[in-house]
C-alpha atoms as a PDB file:
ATOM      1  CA  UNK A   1       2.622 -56.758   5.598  1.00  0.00           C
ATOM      2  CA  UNK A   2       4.747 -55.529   8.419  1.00  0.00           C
ATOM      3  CA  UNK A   3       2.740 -54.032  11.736  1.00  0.00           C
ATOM      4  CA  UNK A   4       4.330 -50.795  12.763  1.00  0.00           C
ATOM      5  CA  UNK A   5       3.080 -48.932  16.156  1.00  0.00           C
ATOM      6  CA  UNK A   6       3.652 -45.364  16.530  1.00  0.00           C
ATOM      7  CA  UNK A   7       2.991 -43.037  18.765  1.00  0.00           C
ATOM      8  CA  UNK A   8       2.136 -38.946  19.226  1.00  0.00           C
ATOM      9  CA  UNK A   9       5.548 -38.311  20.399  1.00  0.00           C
ATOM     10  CA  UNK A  10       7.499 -40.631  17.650  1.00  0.00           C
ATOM     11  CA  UNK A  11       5.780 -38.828  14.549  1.00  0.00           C
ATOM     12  CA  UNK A  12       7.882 -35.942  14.061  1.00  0.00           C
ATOM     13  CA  UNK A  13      11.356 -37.847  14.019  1.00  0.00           C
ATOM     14  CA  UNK A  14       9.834 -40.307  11.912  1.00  0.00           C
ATOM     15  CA  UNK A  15       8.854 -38.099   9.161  1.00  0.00           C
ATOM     16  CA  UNK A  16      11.831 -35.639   9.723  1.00  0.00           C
ATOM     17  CA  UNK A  17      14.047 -38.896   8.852  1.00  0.00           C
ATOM     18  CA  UNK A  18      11.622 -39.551   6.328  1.00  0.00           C
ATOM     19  CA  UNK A  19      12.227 -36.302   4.818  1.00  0.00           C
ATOM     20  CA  UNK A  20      16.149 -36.292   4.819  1.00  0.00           C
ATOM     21  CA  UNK A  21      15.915 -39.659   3.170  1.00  0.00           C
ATOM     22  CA  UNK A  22      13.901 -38.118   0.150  1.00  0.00           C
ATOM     23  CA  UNK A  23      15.569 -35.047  -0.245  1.00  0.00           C
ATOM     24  CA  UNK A  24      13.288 -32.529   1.345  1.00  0.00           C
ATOM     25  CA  UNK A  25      15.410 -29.406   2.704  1.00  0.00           C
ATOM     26  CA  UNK A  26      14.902 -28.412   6.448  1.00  0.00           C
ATOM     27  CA  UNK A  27      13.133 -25.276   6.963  1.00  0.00           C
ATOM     28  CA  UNK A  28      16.319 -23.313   7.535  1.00  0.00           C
ATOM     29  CA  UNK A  29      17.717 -24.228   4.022  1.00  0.00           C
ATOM     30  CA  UNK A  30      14.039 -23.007   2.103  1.00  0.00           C
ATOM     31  CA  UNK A  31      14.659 -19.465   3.712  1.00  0.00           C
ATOM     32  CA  UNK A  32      16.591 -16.591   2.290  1.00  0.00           C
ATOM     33  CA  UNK A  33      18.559 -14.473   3.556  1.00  0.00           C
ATOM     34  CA  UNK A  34      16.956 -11.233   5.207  1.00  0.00           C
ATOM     35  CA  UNK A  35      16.815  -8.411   2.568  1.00  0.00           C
ATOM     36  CA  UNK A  36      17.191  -4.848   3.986  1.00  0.00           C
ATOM     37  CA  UNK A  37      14.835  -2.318   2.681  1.00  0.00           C
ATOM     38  CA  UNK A  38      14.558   1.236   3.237  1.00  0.00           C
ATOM     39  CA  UNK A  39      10.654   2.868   3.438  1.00  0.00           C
ATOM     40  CA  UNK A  40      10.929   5.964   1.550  1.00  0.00           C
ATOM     41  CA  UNK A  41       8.219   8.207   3.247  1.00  0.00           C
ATOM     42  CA  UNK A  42       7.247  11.670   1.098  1.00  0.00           C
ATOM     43  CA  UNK A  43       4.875  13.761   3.447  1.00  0.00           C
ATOM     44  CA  UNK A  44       2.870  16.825   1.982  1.00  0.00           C
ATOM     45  CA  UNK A  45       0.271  19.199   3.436  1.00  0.00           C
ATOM     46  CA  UNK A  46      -1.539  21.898   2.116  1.00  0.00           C
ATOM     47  CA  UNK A  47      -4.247  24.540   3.010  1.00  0.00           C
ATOM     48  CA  UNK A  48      -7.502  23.885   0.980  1.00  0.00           C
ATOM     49  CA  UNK A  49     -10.251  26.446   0.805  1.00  0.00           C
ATOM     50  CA  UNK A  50     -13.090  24.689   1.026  1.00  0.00           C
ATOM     51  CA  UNK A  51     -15.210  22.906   3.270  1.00  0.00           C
ATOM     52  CA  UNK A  52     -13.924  19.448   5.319  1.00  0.00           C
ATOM     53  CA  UNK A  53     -16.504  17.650   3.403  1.00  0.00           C
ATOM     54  CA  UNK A  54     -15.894  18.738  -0.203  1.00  0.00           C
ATOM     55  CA  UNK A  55     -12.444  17.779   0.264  1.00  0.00           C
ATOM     56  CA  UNK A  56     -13.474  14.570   1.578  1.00  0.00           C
ATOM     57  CA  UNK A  57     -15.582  13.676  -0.989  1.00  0.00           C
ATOM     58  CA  UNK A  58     -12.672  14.800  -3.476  1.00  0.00           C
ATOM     59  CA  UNK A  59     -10.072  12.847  -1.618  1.00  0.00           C
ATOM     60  CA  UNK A  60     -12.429   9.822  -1.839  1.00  0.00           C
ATOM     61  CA  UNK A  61     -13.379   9.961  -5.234  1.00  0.00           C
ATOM     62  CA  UNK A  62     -11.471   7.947  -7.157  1.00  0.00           C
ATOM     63  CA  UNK A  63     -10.607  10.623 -10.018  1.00  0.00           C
ATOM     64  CA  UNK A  64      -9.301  12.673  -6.789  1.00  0.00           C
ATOM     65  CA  UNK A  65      -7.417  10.066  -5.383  1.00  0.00           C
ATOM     66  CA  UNK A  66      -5.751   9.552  -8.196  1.00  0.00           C
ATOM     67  CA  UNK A  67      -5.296  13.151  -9.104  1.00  0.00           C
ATOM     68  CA  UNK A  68      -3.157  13.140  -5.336  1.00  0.00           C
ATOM     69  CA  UNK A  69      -1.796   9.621  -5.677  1.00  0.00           C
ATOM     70  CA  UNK A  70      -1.148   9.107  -9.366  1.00  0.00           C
ATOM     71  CA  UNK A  71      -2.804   5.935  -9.436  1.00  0.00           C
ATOM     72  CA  UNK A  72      -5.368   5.073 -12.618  1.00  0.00           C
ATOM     73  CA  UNK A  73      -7.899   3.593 -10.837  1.00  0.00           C
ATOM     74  CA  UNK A  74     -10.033   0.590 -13.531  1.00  0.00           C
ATOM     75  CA  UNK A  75     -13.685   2.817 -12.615  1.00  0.00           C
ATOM     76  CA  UNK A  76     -12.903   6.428 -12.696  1.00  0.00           C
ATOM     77  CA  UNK A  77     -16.452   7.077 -11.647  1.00  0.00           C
ATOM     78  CA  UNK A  78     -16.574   5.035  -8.181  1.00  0.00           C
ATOM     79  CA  UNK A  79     -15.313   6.961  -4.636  1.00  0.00           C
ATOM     80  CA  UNK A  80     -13.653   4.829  -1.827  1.00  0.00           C
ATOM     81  CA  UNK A  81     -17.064   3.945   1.027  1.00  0.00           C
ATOM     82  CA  UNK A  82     -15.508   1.511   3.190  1.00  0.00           C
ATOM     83  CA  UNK A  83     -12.900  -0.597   5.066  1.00  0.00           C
ATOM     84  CA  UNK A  84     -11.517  -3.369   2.958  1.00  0.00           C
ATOM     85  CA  UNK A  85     -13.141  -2.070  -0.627  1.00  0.00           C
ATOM     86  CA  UNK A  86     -10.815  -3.110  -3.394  1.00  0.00           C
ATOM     87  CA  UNK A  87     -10.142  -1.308  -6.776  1.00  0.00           C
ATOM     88  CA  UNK A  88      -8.088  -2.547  -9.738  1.00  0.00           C
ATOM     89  CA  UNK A  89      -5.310   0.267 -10.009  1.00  0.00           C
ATOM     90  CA  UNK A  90      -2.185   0.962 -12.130  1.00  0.00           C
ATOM     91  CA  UNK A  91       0.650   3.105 -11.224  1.00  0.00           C
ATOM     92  CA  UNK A  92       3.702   3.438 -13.901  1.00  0.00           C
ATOM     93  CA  UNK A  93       4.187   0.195 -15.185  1.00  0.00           C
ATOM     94  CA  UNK A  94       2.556  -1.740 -12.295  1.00  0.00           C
ATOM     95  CA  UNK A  95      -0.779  -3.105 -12.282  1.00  0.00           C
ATOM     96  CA  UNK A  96      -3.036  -3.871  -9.288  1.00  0.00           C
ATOM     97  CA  UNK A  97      -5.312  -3.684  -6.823  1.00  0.00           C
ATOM     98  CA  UNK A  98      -5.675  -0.697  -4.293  1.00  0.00           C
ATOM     99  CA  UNK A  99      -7.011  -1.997  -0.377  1.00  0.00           C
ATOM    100  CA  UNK A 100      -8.806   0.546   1.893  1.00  0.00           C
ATOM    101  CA  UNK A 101      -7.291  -0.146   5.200  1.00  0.00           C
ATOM    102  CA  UNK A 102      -8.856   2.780   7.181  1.00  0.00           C
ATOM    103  CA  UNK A 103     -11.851   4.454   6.520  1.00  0.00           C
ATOM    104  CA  UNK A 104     -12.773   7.177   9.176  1.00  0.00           C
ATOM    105  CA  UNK A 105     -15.752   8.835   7.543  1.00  0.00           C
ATOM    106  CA  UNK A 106     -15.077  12.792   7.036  1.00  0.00           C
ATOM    107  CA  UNK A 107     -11.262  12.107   8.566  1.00  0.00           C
ATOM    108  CA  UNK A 108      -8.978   9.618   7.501  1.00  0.00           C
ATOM    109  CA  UNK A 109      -8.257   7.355   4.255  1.00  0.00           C
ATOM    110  CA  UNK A 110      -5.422   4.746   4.294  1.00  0.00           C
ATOM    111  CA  UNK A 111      -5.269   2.635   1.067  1.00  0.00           C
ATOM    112  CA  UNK A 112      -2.710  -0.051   0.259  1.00  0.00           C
ATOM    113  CA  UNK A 113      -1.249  -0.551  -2.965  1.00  0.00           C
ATOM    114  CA  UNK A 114      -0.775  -4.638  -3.934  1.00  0.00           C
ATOM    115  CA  UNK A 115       1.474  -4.929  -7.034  1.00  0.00           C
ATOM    116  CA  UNK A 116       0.673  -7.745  -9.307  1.00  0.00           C
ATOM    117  CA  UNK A 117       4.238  -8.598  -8.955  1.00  0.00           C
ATOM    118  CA  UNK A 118       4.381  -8.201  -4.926  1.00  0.00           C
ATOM    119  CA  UNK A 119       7.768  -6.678  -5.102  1.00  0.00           C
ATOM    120  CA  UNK A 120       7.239  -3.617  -2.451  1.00  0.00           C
ATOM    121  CA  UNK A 121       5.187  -2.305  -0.548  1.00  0.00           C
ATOM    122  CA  UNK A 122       3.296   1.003  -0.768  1.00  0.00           C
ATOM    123  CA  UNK A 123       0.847   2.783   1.246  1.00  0.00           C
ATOM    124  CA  UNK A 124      -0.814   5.711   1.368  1.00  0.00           C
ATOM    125  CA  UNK A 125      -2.853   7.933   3.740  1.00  0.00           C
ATOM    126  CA  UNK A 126      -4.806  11.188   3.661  1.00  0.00           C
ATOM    127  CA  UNK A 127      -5.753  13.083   7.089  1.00  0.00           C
ATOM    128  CA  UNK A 128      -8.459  15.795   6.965  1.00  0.00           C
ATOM    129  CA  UNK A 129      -8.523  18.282   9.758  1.00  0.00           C
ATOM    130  CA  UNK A 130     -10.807  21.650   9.674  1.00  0.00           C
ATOM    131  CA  UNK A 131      -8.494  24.967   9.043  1.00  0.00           C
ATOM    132  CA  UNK A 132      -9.926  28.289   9.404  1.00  0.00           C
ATOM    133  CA  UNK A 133     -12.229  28.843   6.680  1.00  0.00           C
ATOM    134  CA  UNK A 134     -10.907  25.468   5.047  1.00  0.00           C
ATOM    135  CA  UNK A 135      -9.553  22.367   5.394  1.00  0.00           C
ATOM    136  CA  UNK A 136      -5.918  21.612   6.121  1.00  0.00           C
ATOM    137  CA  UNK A 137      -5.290  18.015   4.264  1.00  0.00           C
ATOM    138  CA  UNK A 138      -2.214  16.112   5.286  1.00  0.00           C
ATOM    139  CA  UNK A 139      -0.550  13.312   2.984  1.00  0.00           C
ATOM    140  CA  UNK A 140       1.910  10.675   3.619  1.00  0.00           C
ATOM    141  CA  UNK A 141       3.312   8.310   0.860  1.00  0.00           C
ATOM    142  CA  UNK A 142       4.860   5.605   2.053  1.00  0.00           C
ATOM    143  CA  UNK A 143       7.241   2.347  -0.041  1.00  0.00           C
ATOM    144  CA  UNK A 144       9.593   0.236   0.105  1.00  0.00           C
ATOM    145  CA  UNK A 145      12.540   0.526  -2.470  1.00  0.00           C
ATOM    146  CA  UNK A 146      15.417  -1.833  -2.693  1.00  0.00           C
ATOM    147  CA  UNK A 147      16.887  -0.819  -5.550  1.00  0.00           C
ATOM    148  CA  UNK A 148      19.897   0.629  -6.195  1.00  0.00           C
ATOM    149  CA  UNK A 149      18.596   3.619  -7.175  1.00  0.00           C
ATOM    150  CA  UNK A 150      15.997   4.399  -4.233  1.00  0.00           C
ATOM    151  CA  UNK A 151      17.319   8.269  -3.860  1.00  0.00           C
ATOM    152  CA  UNK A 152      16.702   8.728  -7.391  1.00  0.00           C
ATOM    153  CA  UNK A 153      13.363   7.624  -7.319  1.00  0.00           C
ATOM    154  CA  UNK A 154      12.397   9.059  -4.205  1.00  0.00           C
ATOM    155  CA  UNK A 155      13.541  12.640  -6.146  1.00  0.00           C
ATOM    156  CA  UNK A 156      11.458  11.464  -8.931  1.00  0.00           C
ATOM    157  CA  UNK A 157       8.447  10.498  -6.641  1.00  0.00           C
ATOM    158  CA  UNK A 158       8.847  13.644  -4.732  1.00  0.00           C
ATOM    159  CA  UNK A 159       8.779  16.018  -7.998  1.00  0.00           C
ATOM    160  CA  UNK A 160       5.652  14.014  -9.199  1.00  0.00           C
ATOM    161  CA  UNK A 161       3.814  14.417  -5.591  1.00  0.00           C
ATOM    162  CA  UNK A 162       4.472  18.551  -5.237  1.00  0.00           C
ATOM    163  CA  UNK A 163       2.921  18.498  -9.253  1.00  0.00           C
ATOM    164  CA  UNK A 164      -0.138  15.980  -7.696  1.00  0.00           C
ATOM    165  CA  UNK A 165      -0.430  18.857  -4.742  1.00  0.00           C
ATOM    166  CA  UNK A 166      -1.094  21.183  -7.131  1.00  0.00           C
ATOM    167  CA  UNK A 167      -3.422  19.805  -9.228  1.00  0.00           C
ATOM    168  CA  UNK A 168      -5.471  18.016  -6.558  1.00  0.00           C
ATOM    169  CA  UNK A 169      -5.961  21.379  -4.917  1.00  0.00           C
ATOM    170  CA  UNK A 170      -7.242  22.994  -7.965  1.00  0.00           C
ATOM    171  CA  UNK A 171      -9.667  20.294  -8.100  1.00  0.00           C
ATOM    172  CA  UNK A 172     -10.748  20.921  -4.716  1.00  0.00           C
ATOM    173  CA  UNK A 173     -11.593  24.904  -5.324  1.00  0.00           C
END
């Protein structure tokens, strides 16, 4: 057996010659290169006649969030309650889970949509403000698209969101 003495400060060459002499790549060659991405954002806002907290409960429910969003959400009974709750979703194709990741009781909702297949990001958040005799309801979706064809399915996302509008706020009356 051969004695060997190392030290704290020789570890780090050792096994980074170690490495090179079994083939393991250096941390530069297991990165990519950085992908650009654009973040397609579709805003919408309408006037709702009725009361801050009908809406809210609406907009929280999951048959309303989906209603504005699109998303099938696994228990079409349940209603968002709190940071970090987690729903099975699916949206087109995609299946999923929806994240709450703001929760302001009676104000805000910000839910996160997690592909199975992690390949963009999405994001969506609903802002509830008193209006008059109403409430004023402000909606932002936000993804990622790399695709060659982001304008056309930002066109087809935007058509699909102004029918959503329209339906959601016939729930809401």
């Amino acid at each position: 057996m051969i004695g060997c003495v190392v030290s704290k400060r020789s570890v780090f060459p050792v096994l980074l010659a170690l490495g090179s002499c079994i083939g393991v790549s250096s941390a530069a060659d297991a990165v990519g290169p950085a992908k650009k991405t654009s973040l397609v954002t579709i805003p919408a806002q309408m006037e709702i006649g009725a009361t801050p907290e009908r809406v809210w409960s609406l907009a929280t429910s999951f048959k309303g969030f989906g209603a504005l969003t699109g998303f099938k959400i696994a228990d079409g009974e349940g209603s968002f309650t709190r940071l970090g709750q987690v729903v099975e979703a699916r949206v087109w194709e995609d299946e999923g889970l929806l994240v709450v990741t703001g929760f302001d009781l009676g104000k805000e909702l910000r839910v996160t949509w997690e592909p199975k297949n992690g390949n963009y990001l999405c994001a969506k958040r609903i802002v509830l403000s008193a209006s008059g005799d109403g409430t004023l309801l402000e909606y932002w979706d936000r993804y990622t698209d790399d695709q060659p064809n982001a304008d056309e399915t930002a066109k087809q996302v935007r058509e699909e969101t102004v029918k959503a509008v329209a339906v959601f706020e016939s729930l809401a009356k």
